[in-house]
N, C-alpha and C. Protein backbone atom coordinates (compact mmCIF):
# COMPACT_ATOMS: atom_id res chain seq x y z
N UNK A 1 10.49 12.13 -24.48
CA UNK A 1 9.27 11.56 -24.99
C UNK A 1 8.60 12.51 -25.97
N UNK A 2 8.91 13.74 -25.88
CA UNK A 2 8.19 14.73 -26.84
C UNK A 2 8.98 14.10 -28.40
N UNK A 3 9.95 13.82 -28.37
CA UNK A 3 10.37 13.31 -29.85
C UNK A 3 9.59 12.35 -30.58
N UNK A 4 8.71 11.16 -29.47
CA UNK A 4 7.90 10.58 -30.09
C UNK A 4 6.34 11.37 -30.43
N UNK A 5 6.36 11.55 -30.08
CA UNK A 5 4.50 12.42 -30.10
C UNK A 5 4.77 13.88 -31.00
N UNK A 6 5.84 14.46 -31.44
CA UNK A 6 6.02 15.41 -32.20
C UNK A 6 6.59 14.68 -33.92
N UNK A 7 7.45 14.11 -33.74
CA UNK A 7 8.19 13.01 -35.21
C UNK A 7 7.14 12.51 -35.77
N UNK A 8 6.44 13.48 -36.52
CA UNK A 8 5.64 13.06 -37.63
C UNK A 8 6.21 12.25 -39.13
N UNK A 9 7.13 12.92 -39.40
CA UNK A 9 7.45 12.66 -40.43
C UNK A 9 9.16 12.44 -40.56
N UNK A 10 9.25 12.16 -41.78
CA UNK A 10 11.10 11.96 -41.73
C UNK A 10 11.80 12.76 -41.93
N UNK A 11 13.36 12.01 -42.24
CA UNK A 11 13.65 13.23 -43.00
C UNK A 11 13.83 13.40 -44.11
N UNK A 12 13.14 12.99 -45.14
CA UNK A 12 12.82 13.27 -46.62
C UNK A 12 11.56 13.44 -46.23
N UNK A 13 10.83 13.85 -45.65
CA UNK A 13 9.47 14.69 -45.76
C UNK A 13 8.40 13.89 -45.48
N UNK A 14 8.56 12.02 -45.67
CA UNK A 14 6.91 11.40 -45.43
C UNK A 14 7.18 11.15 -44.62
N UNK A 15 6.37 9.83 -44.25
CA UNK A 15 6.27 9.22 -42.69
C UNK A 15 7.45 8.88 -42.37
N UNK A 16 7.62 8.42 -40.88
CA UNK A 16 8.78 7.71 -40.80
C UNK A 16 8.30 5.88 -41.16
N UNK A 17 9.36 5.46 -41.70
CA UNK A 17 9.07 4.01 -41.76
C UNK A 17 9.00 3.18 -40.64
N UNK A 18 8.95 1.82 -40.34
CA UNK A 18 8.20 1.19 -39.30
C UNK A 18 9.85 0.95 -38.69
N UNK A 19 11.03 0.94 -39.09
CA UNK A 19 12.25 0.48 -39.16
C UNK A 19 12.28 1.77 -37.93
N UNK A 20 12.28 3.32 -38.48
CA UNK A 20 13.15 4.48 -38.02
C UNK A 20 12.21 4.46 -36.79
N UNK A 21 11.35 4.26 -36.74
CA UNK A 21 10.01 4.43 -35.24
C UNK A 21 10.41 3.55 -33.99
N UNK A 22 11.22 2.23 -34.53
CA UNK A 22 11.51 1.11 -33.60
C UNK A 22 12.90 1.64 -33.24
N UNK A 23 13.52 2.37 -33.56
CA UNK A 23 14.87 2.61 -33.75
C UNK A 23 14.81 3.88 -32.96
N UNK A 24 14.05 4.58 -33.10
CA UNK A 24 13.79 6.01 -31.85
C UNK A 24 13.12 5.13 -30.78
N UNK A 25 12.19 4.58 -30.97
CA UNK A 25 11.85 4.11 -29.46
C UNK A 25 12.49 3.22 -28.64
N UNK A 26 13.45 2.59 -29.26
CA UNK A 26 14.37 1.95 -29.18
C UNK A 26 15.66 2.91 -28.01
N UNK A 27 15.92 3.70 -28.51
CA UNK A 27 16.90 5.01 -28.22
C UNK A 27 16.02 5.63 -27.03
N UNK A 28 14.78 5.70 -27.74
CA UNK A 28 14.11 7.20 -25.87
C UNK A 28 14.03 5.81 -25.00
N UNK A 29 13.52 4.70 -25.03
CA UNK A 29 13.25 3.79 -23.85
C UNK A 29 14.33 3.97 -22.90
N UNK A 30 15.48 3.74 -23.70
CA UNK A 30 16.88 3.25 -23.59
C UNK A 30 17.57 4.79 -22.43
N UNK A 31 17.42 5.39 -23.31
CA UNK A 31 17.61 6.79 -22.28
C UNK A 31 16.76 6.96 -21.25
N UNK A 32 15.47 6.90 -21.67
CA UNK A 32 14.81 6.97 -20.19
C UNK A 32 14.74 5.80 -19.23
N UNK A 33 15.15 5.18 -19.33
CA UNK A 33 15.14 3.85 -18.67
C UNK A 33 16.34 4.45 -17.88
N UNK A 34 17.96 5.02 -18.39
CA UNK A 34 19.20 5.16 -17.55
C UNK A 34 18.34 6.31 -16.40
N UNK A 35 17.60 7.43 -17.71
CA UNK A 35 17.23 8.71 -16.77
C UNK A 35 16.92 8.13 -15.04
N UNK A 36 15.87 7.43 -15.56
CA UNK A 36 15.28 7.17 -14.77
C UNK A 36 15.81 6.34 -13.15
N UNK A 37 17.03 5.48 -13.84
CA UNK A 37 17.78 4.75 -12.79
C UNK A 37 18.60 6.06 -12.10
N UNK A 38 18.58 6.94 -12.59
CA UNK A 38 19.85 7.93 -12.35
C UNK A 38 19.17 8.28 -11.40
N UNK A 39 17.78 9.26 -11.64
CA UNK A 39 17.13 9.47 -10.70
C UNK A 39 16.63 8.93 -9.24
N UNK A 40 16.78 7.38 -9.40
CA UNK A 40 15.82 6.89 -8.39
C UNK A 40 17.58 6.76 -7.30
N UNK A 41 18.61 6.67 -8.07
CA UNK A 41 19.64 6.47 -7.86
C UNK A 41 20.36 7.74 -6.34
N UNK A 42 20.07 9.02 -7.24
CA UNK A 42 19.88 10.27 -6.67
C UNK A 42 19.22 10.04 -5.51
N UNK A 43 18.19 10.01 -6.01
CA UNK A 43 17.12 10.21 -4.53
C UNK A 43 17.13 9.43 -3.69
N UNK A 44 17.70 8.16 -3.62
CA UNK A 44 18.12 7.34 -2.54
C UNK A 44 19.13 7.32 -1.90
N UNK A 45 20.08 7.91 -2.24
CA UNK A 45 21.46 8.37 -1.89
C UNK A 45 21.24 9.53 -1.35
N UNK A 46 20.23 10.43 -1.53
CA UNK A 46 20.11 11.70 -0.62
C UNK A 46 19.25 11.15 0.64
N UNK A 47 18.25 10.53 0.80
CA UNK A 47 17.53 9.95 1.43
C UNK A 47 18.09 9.01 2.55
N UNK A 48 19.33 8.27 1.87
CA UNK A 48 20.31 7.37 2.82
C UNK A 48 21.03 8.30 3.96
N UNK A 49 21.37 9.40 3.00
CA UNK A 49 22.62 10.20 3.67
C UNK A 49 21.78 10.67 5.07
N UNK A 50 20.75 11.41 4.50
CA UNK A 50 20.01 11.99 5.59
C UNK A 50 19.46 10.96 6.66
N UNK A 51 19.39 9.71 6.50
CA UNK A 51 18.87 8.94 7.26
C UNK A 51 19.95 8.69 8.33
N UNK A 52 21.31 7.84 7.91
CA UNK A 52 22.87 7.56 8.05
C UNK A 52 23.12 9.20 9.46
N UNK A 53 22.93 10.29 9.23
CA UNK A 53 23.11 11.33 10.00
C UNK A 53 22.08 11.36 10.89
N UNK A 54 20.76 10.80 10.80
CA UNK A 54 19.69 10.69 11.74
C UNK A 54 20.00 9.51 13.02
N UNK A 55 21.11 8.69 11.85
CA UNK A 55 20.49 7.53 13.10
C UNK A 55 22.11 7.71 13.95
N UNK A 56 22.85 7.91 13.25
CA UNK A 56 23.94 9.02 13.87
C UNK A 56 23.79 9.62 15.48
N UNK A 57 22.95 10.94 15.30
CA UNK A 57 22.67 11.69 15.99
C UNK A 57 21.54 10.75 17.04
N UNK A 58 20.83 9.82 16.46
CA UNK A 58 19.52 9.18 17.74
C UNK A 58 20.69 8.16 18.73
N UNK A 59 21.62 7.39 18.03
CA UNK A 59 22.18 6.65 18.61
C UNK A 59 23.25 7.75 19.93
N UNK A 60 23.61 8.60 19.70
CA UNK A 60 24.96 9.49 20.53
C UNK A 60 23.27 9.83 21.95
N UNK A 61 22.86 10.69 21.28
CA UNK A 61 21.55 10.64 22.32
C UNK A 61 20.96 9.44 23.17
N UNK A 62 20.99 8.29 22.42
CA UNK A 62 20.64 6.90 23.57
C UNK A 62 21.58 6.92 24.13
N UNK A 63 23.01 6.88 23.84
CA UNK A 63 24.14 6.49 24.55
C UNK A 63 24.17 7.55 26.38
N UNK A 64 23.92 8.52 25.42
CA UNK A 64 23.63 9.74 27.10
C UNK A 64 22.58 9.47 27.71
N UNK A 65 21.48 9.03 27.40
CA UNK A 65 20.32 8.68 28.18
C UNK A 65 20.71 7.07 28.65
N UNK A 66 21.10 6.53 28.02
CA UNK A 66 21.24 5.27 28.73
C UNK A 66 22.56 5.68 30.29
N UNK A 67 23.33 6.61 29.91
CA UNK A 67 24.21 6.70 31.35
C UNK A 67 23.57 7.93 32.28
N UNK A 68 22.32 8.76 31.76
CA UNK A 68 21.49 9.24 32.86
C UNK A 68 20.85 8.50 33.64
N UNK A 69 20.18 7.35 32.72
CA UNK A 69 18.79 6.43 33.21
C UNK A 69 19.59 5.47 34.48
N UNK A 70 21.02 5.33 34.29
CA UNK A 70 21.69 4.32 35.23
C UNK A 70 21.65 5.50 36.53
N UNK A 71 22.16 6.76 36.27
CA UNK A 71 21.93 7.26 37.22
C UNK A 71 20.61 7.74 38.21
N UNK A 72 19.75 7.48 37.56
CA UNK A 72 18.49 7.78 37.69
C UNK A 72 18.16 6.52 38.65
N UNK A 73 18.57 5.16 38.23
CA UNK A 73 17.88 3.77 39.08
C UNK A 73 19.41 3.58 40.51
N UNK A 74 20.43 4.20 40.36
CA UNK A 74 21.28 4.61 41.41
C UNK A 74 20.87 5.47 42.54
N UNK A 75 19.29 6.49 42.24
CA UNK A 75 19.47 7.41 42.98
C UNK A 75 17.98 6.85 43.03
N UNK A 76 17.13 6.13 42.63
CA UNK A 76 16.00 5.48 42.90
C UNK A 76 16.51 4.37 43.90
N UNK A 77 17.13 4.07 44.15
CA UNK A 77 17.44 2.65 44.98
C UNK A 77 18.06 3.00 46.06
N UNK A 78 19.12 4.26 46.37
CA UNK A 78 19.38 4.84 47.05
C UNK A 78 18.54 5.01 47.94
N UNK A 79 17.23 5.74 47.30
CA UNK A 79 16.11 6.63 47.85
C UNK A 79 15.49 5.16 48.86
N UNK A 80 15.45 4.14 47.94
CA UNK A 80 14.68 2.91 48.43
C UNK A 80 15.11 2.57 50.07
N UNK A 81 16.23 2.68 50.01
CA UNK A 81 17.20 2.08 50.88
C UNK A 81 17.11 2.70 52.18
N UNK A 82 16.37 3.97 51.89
CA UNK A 82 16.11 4.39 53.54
C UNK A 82 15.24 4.15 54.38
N UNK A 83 14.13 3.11 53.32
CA UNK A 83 12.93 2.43 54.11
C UNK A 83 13.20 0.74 53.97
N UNK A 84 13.90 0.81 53.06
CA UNK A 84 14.11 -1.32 53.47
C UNK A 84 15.20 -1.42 52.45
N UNK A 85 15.78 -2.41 53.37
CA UNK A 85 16.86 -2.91 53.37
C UNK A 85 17.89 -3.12 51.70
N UNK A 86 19.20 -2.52 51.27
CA UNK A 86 19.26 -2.53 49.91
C UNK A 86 19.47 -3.37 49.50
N UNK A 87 19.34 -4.56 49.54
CA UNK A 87 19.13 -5.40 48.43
C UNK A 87 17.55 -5.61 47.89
N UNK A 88 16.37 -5.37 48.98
CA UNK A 88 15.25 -5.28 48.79
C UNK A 88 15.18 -4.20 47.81
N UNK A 89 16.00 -3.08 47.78
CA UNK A 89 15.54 -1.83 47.21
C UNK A 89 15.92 -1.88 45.82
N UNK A 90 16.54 -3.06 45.47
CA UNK A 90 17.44 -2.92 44.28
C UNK A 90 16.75 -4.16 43.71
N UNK A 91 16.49 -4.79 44.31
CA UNK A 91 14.96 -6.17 43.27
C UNK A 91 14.39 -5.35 42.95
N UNK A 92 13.59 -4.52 43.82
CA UNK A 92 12.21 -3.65 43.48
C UNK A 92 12.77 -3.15 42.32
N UNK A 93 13.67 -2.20 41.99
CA UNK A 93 13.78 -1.84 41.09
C UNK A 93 14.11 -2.50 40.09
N UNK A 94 14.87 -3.58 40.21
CA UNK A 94 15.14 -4.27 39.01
C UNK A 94 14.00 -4.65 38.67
N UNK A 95 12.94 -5.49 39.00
CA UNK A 95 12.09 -5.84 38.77
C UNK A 95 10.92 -5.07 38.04
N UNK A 96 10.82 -3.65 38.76
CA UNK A 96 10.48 -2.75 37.47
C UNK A 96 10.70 -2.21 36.47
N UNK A 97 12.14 -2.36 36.30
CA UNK A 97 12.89 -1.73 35.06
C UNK A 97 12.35 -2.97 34.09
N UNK A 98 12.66 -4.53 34.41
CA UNK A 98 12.44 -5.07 33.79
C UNK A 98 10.87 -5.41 32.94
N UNK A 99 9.83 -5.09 33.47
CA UNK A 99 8.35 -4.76 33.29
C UNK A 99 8.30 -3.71 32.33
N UNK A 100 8.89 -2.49 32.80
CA UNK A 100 9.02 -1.20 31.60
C UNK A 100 10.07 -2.06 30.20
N UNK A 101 11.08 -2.60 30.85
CA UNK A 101 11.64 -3.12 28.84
C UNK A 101 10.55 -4.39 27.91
N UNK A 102 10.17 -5.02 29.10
CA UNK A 102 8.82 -5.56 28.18
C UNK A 102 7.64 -4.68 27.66
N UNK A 103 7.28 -4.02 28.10
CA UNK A 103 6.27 -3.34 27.09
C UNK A 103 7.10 -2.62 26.18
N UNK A 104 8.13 -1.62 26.16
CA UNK A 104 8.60 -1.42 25.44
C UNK A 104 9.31 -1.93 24.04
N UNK A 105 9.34 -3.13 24.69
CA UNK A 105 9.80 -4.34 23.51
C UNK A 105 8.88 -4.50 23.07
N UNK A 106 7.53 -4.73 23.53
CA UNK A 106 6.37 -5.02 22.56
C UNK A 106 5.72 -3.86 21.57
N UNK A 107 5.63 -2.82 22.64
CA UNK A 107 5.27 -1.28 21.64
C UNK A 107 6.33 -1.25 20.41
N UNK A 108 7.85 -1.62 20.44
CA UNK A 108 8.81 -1.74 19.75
C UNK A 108 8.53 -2.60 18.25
N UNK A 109 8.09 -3.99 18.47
CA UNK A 109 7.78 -5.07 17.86
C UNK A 109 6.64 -4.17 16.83
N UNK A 110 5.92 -4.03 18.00
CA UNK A 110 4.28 -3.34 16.66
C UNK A 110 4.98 -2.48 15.88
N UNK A 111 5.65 -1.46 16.15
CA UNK A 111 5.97 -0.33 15.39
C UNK A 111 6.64 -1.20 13.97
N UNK A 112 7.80 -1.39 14.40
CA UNK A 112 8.31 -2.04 13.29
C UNK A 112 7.74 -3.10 11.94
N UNK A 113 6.46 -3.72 12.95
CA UNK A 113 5.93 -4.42 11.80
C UNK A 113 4.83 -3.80 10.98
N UNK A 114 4.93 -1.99 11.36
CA UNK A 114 4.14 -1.09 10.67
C UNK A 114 4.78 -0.83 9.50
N UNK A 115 6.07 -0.84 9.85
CA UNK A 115 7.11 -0.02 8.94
C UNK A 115 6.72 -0.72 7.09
N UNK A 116 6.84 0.46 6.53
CA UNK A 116 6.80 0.00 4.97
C UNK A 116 8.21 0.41 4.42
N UNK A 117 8.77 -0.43 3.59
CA UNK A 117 9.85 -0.80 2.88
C UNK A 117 10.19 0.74 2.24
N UNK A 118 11.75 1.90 2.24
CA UNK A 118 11.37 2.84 1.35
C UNK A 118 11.39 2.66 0.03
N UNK A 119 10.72 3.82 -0.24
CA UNK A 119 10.17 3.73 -1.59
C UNK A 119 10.95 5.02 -2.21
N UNK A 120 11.27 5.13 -3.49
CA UNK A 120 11.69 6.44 -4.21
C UNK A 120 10.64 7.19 -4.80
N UNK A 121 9.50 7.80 -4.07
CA UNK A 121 8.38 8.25 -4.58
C UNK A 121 8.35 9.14 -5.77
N UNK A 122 9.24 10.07 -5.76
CA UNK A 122 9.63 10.88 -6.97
C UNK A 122 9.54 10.27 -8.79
N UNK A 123 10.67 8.84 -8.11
CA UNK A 123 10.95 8.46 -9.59
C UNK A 123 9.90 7.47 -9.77
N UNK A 124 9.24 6.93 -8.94
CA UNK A 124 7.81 6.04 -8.89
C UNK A 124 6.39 7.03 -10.12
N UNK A 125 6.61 8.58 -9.13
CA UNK A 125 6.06 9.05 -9.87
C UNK A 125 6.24 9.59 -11.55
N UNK A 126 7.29 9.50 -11.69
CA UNK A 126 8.00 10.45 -12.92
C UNK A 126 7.88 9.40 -13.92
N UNK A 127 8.50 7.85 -13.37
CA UNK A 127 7.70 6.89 -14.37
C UNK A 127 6.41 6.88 -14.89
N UNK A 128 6.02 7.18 -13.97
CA UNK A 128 4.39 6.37 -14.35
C UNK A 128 3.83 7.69 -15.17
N UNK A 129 4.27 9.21 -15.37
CA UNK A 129 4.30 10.04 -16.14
C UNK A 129 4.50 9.49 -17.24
N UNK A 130 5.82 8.88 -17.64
CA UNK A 130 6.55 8.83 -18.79
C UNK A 130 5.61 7.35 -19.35
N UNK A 131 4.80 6.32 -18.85
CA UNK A 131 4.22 5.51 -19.36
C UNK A 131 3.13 6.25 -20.05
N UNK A 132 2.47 7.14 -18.69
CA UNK A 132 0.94 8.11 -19.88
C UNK A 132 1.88 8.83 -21.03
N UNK A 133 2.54 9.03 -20.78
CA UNK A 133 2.94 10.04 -22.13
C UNK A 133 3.01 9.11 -23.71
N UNK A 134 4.31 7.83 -23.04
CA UNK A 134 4.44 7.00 -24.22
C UNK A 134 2.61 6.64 -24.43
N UNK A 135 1.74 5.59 -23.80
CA UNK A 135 0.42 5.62 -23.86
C UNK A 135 -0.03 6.68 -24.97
N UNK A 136 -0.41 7.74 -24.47
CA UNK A 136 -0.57 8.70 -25.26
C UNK A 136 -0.44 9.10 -26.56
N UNK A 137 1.00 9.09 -26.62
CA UNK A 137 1.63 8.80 -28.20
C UNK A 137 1.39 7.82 -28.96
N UNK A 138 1.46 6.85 -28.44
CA UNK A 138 1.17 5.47 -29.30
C UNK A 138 -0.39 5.64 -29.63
N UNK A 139 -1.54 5.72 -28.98
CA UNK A 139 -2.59 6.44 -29.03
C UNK A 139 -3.25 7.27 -30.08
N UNK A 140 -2.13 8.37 -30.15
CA UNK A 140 -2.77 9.24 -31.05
C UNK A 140 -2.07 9.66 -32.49
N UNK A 141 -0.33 8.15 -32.58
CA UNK A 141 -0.76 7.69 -33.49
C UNK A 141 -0.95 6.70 -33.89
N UNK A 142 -1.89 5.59 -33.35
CA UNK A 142 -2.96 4.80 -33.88
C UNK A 142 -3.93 5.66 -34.87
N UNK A 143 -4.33 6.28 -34.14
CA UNK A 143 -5.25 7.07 -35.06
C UNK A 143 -4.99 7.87 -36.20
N UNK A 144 -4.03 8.18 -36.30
CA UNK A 144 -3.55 8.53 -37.73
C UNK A 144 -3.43 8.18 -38.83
C-alpha cells in the first residue's frame, strides 16, 4: 500500500494518468487481497492443528475417566449392597447417575449456545489496517 500513497508521479516525471493509477490499484488490491487470503489461510491452519491435538488429548482423557467412573458406580453399589438388597443398590444409583447426566446435558446445551463461530482475528485485523491506509491515500490524494 505504500506504493499508492508514495507514486506521485510517473515515469516521465508528471502525474500518473488516470489509466496507470487504475492499473496499480488494480495490481496492490489484487495482491493484497491473495496476501491476505494467505494469511487468514495460515492462521487457521495453525489454529485447526492446535485445536485437532486438543481435542485429541480431551477425548483419550474421557475415554480413562469414563472406565474409572464405571469403576467408581461398581464400588458405589457394592458399598450399597451391604445395607439393602443389590438390585435396590443399583436403581439408587442408576437413578442418580441419571439426574447428574441431565444437568450436565443442560449446563452442556448453555455452554455451547455461548460459543461464537472462530474468527481469524489477526487477518480481521490487518484488513481493516489495509482499508485505513487505502482510505487514507485516496484522501490525501483528493486533495492534491
Amino acid at each position: 500500500m505504500a506504493d499508492v500513497a508514495n507514486a506521485r508521479t510517473s515515469r516521465d516525471g508528471s502525474e500518473p494518468s488516470t489509466a496507470e493509477l487504475v492499473q496499480r490499484a488494480t495490481e496492490q488490491i489484487s495482491r493484497l487481497v491473495r496476501d491476505e487470503l494467505a494469511l487468514a489461510r495460515a492462521e487457521l491452519t495453525r489454529k485447526g492443528k492446535h485445536a485437532g491435538i486438543g481435542i485429541g488429548l480431551f477425548g483419550g482423557g474421557g475415554a480413562l475417566a469414563f472406565y474409572g467412573l464405571g469403576a467408581l458406580v461398581v464400588t458405589a453399589v457394592l458399598l450399597l449392597d451391604l445395607v439393602l438388597p443389590a438390585w435396590a443398590a443399583a436403581l439408587l444409583i442408576a437413578v442418580g447417575l441419571f439426574l447428574l447426566a441431565g444437568i450436565l446435558a443442560l449446563v452442556g446445551k448453555q455452554q455451547v449456545s455461548r460459543a461464537v463461530p472462530p474468527v481469524p482475528a489477526a487477518t480481521v485485523r490487518s484488513l481493516r489496517a489495509d482499508v485505513d491506509t487505502v482510505a487514507a491515500a485516496v484522501k490525501d490524494r483528493g486533495r492534491s
